[in-house]
C-alpha atoms as a PDB file:
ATOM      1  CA  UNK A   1       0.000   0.000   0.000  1.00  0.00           C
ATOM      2  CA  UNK A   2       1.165   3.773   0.771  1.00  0.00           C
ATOM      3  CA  UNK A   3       2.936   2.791   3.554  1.00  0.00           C
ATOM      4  CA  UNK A   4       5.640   0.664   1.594  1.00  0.00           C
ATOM      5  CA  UNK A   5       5.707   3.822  -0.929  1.00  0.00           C
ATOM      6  CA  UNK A   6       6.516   6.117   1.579  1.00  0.00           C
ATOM      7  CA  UNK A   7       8.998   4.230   3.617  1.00  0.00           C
ATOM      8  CA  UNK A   8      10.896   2.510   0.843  1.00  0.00           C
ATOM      9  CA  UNK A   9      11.218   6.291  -0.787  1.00  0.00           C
ATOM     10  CA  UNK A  10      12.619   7.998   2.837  1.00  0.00           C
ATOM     11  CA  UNK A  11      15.126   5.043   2.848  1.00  0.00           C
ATOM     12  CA  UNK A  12      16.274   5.531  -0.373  1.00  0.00           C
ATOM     13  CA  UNK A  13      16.299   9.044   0.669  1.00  0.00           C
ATOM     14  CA  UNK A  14      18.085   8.333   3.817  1.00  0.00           C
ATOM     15  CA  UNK A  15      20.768   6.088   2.244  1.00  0.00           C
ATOM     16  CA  UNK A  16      21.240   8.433  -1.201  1.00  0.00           C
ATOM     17  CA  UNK A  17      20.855  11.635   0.437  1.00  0.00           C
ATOM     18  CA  UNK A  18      24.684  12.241   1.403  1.00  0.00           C
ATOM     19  CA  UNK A  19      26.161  10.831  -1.355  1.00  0.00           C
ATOM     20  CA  UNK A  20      24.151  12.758  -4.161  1.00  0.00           C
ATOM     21  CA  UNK A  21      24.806  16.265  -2.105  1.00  0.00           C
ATOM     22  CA  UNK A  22      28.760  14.895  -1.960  1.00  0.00           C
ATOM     23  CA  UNK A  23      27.785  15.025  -6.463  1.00  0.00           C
ATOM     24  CA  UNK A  24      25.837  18.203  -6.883  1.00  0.00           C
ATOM     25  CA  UNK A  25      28.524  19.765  -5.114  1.00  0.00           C
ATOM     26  CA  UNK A  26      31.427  18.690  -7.520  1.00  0.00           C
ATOM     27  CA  UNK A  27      29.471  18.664 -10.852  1.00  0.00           C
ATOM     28  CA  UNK A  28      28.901  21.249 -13.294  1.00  0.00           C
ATOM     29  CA  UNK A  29      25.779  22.368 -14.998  1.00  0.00           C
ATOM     30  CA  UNK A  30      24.670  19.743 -17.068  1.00  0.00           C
ATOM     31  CA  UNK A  31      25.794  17.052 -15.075  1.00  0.00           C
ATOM     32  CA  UNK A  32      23.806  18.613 -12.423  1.00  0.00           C
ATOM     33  CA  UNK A  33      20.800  16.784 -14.074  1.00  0.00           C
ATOM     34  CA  UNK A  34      20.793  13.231 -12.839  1.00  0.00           C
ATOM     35  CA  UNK A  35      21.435  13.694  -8.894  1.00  0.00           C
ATOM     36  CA  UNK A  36      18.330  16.612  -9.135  1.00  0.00           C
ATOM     37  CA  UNK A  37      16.356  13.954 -11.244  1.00  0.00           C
ATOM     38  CA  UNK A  38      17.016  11.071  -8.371  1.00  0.00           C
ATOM     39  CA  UNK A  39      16.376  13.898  -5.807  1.00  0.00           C
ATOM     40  CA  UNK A  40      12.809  14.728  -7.824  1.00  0.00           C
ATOM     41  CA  UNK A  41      12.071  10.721  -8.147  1.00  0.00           C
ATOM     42  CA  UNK A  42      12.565  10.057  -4.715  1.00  0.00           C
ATOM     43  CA  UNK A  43      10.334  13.222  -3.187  1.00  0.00           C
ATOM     44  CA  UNK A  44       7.969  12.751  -5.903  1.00  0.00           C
ATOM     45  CA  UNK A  45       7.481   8.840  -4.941  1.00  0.00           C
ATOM     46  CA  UNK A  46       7.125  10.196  -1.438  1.00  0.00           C
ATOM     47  CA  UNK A  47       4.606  12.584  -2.358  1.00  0.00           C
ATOM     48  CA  UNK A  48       2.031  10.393  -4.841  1.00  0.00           C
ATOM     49  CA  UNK A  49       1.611   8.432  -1.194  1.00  0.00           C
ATOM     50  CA  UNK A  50       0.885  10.815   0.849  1.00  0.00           C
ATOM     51  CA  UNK A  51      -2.083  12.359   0.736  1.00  0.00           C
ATOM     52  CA  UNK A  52      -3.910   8.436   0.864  1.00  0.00           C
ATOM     53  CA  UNK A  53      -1.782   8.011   3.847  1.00  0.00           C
ATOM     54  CA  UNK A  54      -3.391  10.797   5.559  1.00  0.00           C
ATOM     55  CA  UNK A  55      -6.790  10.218   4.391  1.00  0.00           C
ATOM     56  CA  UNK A  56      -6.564   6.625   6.069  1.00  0.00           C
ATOM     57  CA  UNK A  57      -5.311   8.069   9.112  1.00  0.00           C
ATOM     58  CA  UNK A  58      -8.428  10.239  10.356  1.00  0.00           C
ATOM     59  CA  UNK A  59     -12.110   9.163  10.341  1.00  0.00           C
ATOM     60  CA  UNK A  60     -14.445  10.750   8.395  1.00  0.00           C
ATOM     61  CA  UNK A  61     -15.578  13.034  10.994  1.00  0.00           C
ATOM     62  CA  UNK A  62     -12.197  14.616  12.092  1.00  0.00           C
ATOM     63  CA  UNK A  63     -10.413  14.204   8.357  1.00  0.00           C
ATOM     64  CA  UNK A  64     -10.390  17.578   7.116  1.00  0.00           C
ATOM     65  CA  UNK A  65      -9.027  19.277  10.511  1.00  0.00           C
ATOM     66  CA  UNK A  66      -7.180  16.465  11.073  1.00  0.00           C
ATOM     67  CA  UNK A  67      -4.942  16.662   7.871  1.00  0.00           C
ATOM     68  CA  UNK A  68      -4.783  20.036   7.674  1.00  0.00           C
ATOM     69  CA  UNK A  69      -3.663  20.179  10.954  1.00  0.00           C
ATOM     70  CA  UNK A  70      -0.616  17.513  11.197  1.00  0.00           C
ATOM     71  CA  UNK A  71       0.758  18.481   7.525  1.00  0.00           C
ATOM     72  CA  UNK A  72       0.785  22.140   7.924  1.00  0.00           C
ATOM     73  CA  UNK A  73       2.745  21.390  11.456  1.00  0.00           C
ATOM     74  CA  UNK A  74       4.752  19.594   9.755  1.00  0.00           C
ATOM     75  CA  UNK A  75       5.748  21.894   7.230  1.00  0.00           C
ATOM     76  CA  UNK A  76       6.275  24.383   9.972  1.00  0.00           C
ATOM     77  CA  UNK A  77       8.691  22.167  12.385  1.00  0.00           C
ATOM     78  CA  UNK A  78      10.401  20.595   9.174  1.00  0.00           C
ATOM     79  CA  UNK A  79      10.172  22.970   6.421  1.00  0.00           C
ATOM     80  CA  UNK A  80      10.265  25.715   8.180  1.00  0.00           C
ATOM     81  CA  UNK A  81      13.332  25.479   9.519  1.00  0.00           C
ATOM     82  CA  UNK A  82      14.952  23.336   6.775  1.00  0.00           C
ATOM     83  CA  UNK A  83      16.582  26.101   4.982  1.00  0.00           C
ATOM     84  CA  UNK A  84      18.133  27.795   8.217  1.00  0.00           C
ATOM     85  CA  UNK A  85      19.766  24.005   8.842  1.00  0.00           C
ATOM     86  CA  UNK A  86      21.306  23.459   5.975  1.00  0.00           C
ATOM     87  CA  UNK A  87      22.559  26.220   5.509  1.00  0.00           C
ATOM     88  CA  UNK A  88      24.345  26.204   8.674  1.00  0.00           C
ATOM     89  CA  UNK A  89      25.342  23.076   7.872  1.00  0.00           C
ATOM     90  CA  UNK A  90      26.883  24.122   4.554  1.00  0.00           C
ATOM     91  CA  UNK A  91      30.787  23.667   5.804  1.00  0.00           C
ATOM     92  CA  UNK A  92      33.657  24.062   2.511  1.00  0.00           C
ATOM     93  CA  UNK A  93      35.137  20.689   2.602  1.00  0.00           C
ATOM     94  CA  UNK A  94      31.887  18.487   3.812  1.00  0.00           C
ATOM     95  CA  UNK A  95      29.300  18.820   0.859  1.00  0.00           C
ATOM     96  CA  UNK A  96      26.948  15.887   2.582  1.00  0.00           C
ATOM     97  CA  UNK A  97      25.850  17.333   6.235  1.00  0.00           C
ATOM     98  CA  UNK A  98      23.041  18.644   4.328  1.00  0.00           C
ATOM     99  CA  UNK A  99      22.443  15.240   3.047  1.00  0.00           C
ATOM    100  CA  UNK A 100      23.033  13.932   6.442  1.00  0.00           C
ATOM    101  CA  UNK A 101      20.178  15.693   7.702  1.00  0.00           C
ATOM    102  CA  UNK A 102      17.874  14.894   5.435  1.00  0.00           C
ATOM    103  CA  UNK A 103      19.006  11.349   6.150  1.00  0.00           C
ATOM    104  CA  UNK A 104      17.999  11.631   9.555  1.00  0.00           C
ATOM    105  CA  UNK A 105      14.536  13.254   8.581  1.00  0.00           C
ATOM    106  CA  UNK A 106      13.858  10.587   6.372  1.00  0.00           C
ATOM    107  CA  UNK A 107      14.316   7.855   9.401  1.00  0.00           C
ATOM    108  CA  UNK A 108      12.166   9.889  11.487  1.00  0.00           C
ATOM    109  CA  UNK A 109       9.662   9.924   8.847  1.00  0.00           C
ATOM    110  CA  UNK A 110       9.940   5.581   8.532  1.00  0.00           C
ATOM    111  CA  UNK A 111       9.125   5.760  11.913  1.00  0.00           C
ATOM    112  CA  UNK A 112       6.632   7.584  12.370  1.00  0.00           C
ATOM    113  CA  UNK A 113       5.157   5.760   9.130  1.00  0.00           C
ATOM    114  CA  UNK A 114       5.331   2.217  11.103  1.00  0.00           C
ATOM    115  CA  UNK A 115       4.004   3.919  14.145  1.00  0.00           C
ATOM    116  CA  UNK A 116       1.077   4.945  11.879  1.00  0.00           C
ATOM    117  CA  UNK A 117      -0.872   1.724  11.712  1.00  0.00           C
ATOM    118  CA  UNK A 118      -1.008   1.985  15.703  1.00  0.00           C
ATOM    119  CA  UNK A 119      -2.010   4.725  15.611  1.00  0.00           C
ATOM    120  CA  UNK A 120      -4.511   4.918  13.392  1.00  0.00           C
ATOM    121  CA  UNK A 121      -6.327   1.772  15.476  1.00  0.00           C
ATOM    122  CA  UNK A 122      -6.629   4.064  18.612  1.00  0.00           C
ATOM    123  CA  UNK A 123      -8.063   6.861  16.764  1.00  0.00           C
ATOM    124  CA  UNK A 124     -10.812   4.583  14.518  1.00  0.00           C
ATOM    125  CA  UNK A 125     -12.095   2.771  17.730  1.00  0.00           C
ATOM    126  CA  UNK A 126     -11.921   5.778  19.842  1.00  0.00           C
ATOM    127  CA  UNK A 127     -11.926   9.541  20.082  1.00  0.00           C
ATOM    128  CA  UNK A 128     -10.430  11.855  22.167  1.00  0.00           C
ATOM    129  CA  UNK A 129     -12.226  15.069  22.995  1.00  0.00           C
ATOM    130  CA  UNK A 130     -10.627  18.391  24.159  1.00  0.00           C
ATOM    131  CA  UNK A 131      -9.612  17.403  27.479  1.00  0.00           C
ATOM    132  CA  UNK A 132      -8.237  14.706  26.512  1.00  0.00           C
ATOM    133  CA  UNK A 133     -10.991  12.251  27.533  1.00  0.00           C
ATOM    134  CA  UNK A 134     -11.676   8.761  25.601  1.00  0.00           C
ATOM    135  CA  UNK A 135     -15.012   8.044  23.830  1.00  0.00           C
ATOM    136  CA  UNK A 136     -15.580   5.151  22.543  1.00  0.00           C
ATOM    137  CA  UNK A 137     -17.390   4.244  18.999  1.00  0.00           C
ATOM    138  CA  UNK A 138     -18.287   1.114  18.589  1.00  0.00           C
ATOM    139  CA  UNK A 139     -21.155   0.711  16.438  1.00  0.00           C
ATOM    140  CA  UNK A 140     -22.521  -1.351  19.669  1.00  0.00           C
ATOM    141  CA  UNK A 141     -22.638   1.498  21.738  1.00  0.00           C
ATOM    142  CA  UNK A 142     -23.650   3.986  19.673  1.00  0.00           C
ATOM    143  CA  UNK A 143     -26.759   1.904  18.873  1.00  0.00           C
ATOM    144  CA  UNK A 144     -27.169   1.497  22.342  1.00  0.00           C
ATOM    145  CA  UNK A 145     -27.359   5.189  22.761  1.00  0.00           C
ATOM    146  CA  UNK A 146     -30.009   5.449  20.023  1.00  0.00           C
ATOM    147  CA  UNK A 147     -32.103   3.029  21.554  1.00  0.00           C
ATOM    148  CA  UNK A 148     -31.940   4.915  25.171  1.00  0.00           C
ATOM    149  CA  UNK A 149     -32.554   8.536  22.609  1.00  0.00           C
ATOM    150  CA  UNK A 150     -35.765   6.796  21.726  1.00  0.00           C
ATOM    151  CA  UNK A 151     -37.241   5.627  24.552  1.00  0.00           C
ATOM    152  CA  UNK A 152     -37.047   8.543  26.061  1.00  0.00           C
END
């Protein structure tokens, strides 16, 4: 499914990442092309799985909030302060730290994709509400409820 999309693409990611910075740094223009290409395979691999991954990992009631919410934090924590990163970690004489944190972005990102399935359990059967409390919704008790609405 997604999943193996997403974390075969951030380990190719993780592994390639250092090396292909070590090339774009010692290549000229046109042979610039290939290590951008693999760069724009990998991402783009990455990115066709993605949005299916998130729709799977919120019920229908909490989707929309729920995806906007996680990515756009996650562009903020990650690609917000991406650029400010590597370019401190632009050092003459070590063209991969970039690389090395992307590396280390793309393992967090395998394991937060096999946490996933976990997670996604907890939040089908149940739902938290704003402080934190658990409801339950199991189609047994909510028809339970409907039958105690109508009696009423």
């Amino acid at each position: 499914g997604p999943s193996r999309v997403i974390i075969t693409s951030a380990l190719l990611m993780a592994i390639f990442s250092p090396p292909l910075f070590i090339w774009l740094s010692s290549c000229n223009d046109y042979d610039c092309i290939l290590p951008q290409s693999m760069f724009s395979i990998l991402t783009a691999a990455f990115g066709s799985a993605l949005p299916v991954t998130l729709c799977d990992a919120f019920p229908a009631e909490i989707r929309y909030t729920g995806i906007a919410f996680s990515y756009n934090a996650a562009q903020v924590v990650f690609g917000g302060t991406a650029p400010i990163i590597a370019t401190e970690l632009v050092v003459p004489g070590k063209p991969f730290l970039p690389g090395l944190y992307l590396s280390v972005v793309a393992i967090i990102t395998v394991v937060a994709t096999l946490v996933l399935p976990t997670v996604i359990l907890f939040t089908r059967d149940s739902l938290l509400d704003v402080k934190g409390h658990i409801h339950r919704n199991s189609a047994d008790s909510l028809e339970q409820e409907h039958l105690e609405l109508r009696t009423i």
